[in-house]
Protein backbone atom coordinates (compact mmCIF):
# COMPACT_ATOMS: atom_id res chain seq x y z
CA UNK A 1 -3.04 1.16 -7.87
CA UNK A 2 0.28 -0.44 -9.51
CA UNK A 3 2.56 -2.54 -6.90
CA UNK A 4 6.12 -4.08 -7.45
CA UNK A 5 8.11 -6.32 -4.76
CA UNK A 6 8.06 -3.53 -2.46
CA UNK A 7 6.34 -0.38 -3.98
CA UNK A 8 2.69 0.91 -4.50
CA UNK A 9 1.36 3.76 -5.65
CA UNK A 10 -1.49 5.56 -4.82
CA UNK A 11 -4.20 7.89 -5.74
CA UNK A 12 -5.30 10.22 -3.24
CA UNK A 13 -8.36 13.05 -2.91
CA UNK A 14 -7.89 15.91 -0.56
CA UNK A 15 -10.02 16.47 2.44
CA UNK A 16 -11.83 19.32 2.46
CA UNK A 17 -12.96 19.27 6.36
CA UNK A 18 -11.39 17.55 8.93
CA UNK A 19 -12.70 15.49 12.03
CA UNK A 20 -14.46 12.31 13.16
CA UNK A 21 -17.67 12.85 11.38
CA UNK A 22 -15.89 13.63 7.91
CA UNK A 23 -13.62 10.24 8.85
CA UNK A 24 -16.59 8.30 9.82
CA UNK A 25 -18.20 9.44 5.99
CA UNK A 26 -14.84 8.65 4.03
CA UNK A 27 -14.79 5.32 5.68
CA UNK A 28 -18.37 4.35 5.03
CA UNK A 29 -17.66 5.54 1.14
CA UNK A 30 -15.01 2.93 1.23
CA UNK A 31 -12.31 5.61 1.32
CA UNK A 32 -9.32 5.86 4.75
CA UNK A 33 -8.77 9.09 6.28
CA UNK A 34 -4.11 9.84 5.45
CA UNK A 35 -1.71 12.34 6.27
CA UNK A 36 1.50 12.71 4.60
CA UNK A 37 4.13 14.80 6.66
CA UNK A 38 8.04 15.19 5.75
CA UNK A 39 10.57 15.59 8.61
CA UNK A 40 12.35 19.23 8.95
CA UNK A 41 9.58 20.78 6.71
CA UNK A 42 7.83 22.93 9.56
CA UNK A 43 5.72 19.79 10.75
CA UNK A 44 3.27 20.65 7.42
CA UNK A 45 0.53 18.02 7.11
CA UNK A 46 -1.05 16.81 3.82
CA UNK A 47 -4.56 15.32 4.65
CA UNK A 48 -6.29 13.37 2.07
CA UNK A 49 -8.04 10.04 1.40
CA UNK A 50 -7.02 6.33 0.06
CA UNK A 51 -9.10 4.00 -1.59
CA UNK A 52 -9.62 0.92 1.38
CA UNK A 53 -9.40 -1.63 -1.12
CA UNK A 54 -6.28 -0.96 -2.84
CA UNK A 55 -4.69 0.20 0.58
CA UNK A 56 -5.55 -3.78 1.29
CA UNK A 57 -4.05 -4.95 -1.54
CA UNK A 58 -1.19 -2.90 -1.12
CA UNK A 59 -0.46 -4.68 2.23
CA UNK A 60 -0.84 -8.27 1.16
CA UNK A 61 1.30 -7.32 -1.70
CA UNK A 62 3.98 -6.30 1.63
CA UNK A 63 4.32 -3.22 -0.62
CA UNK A 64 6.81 -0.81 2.10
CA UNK A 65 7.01 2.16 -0.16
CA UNK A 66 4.45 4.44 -1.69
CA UNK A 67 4.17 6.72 -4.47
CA UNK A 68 1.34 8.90 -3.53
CA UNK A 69 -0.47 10.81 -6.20
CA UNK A 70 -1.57 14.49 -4.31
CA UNK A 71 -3.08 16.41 -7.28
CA UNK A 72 -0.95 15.45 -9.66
CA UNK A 73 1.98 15.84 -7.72
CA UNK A 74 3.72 12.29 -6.81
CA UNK A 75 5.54 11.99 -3.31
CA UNK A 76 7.16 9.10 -2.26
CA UNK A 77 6.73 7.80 1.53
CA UNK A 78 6.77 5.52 3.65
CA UNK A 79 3.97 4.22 6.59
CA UNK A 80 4.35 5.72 10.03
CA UNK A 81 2.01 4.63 12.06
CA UNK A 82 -1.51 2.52 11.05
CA UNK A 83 -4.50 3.47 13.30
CA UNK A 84 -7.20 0.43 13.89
CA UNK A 85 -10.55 0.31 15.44
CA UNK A 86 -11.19 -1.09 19.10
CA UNK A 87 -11.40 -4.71 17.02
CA UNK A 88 -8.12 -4.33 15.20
CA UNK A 89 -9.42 -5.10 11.91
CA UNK A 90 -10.86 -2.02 10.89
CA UNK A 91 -8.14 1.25 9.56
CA UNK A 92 -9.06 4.25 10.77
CA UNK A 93 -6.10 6.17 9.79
CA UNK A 94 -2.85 6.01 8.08
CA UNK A 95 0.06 8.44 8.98
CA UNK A 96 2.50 8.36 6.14
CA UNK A 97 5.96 9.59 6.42
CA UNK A 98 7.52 11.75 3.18
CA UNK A 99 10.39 10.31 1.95
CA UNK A 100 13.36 11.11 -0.68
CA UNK A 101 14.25 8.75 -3.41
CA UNK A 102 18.12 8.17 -3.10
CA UNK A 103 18.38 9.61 0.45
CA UNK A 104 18.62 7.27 3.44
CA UNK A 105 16.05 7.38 6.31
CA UNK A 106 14.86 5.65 9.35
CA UNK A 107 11.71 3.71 8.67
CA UNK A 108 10.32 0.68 11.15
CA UNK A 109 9.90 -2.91 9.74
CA UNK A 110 8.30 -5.95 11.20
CA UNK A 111 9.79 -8.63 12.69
CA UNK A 112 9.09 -12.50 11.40
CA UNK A 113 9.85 -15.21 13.39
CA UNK A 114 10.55 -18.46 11.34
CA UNK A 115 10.88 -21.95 12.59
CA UNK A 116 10.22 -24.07 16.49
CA UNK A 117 11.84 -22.81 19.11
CA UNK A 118 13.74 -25.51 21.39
CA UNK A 119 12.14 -24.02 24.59
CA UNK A 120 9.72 -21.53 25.34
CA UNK A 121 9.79 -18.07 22.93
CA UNK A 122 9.31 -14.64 24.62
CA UNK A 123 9.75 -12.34 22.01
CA UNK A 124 9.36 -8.35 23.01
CA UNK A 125 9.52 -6.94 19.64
CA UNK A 126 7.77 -7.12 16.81
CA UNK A 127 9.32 -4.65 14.61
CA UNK A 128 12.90 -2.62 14.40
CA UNK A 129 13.54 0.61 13.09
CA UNK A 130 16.08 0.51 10.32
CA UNK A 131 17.54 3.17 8.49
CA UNK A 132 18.34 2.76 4.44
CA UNK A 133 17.64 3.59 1.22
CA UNK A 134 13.94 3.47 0.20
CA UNK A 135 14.53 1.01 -2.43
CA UNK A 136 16.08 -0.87 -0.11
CA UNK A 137 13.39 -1.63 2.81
CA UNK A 138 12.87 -5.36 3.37
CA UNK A 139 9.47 -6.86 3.76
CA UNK A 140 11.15 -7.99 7.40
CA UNK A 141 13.77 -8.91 9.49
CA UNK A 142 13.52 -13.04 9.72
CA UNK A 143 14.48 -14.33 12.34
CA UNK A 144 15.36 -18.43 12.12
CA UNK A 145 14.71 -19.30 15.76
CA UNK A 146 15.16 -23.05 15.48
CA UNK A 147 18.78 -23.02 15.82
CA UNK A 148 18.49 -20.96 18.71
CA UNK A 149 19.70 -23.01 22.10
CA UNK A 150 17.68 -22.25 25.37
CA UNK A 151 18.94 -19.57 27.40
CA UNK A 152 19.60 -17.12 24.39
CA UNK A 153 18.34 -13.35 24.40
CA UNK A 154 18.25 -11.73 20.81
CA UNK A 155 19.14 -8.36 21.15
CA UNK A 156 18.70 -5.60 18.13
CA UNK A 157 22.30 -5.36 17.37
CA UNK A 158 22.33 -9.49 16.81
CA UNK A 159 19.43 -9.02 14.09
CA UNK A 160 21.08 -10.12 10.32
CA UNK A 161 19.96 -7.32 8.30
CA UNK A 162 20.23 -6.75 5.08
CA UNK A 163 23.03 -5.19 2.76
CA UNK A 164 22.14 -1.38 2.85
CA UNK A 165 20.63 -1.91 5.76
CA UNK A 166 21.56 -0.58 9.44
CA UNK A 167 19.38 -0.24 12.78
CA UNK A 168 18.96 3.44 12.94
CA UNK A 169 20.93 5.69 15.92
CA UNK A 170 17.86 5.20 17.66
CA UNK A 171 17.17 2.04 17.87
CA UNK A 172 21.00 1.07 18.06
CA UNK A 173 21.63 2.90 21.30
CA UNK A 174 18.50 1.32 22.72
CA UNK A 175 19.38 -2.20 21.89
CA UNK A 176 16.81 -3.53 23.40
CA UNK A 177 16.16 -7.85 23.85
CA UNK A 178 13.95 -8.57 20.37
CA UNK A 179 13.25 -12.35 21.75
CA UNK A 180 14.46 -14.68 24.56
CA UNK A 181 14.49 -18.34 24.42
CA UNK A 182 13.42 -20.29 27.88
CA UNK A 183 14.30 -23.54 28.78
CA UNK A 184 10.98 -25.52 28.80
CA UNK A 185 9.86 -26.70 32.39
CA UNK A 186 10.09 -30.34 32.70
CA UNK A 187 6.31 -32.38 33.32
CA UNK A 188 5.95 -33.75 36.80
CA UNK A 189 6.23 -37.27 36.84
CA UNK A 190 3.41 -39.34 37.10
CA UNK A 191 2.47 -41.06 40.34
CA UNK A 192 3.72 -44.97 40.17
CA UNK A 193 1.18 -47.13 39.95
CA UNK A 194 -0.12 -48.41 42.97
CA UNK A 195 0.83 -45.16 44.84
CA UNK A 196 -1.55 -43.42 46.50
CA UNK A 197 -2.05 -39.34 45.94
CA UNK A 198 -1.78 -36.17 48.62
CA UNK A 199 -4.78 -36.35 50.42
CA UNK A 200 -5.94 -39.85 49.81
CA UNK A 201 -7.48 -41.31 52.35
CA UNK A 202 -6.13 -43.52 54.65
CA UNK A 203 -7.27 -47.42 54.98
């Protein structure tokens, strides 16, 4: 596996039967049960296999993009959808999306939330579907939420993305709140001293 700021590539071995116990096999060997599909070509699947460990390294390298070597045959994609175990720390599966190099498509991105919040932070999204050029997925959409007064609700359309970079039709018509900042609830003051509580009892 090679990686630059946001690209990977990856060796792959077919799989030559399908279901859990064949997944449960490839996982114990160290390997993670893929599928590689590309929108508008009949729904066609590519199953295969990634080595675990340089699937790992991939993603704390925040690698977006992926060259996948299928036989020989390199195709570029993207991540679709990661499948975890009941513990969330496990990958059982990773659903790649096929991309084209120079053609624009929608792909979804995390969210990362930088800085204190002057209040209480609600945030309802943790990533946003963009649509760009595959060289030109970010890492994330950062969101600087100290200068953020209380009251304010971030909505898609008020994310600062990129150059190159647009929400997708999708996500754009949804517009839904990413994060909402609450005014914190002021303590109850303390009892002065001397005073006596609710339900003291009486002299």
């Amino acid at each position: 596996m090679s990686t630059s700021h946001h690209e990977a590539k990856l060796a792959t071995e077919a799989r030559e039967t399908l279901g859990s116990r064949s997944a449960r096999a490839l996982r114990a060997a160290g390997r993670i049960p893929a599928s590689l599909q590309f929108e508008g070509r009949d729904g066609a699947l590519c199953h295969f296999s990634i080595d675990e460990a340089a699937f790992s390294a991939a993603r704390r390298s925040e690698a977006s993009l992926f060259d996948l070597d299928i036989a020989g045959d390199v195709k570029s994609a993207v991540i679709r959808e990661i499948q975890f175990d009941s513990m969330g720390s496990v990958v059982n599966h990773v659903d790649f999306k096929g991309v084209i190099r120079g053609q624009r498509s929608d792909v979804r991105v995390s969210i990362s939330v930088t800085g204190t919040a002057q209040g209480t932070l609600n945030q309802s999204m943790d990533s946003v579907e963009v649509n760009c050029l595959p060289k030109d997925i970010p890492d994330a959409i950062e969101i600087q939420v100290g200068s953020l007064e209380p009251g304010t609700q971030l909505h898609a359309s008020d994310l600062t993305l990129p150059d190159g970079v647009t929400l997708s039709e999708a996500e754009a018509a949804r517009n839904e709140a990413v994060l909402t900042i609450v005014e914190a609830k002021a303590a109850a003051p303390a009892p002065a001293e001397g005073e006596e509580g609710e339900g003291s009892e009486e002299a």
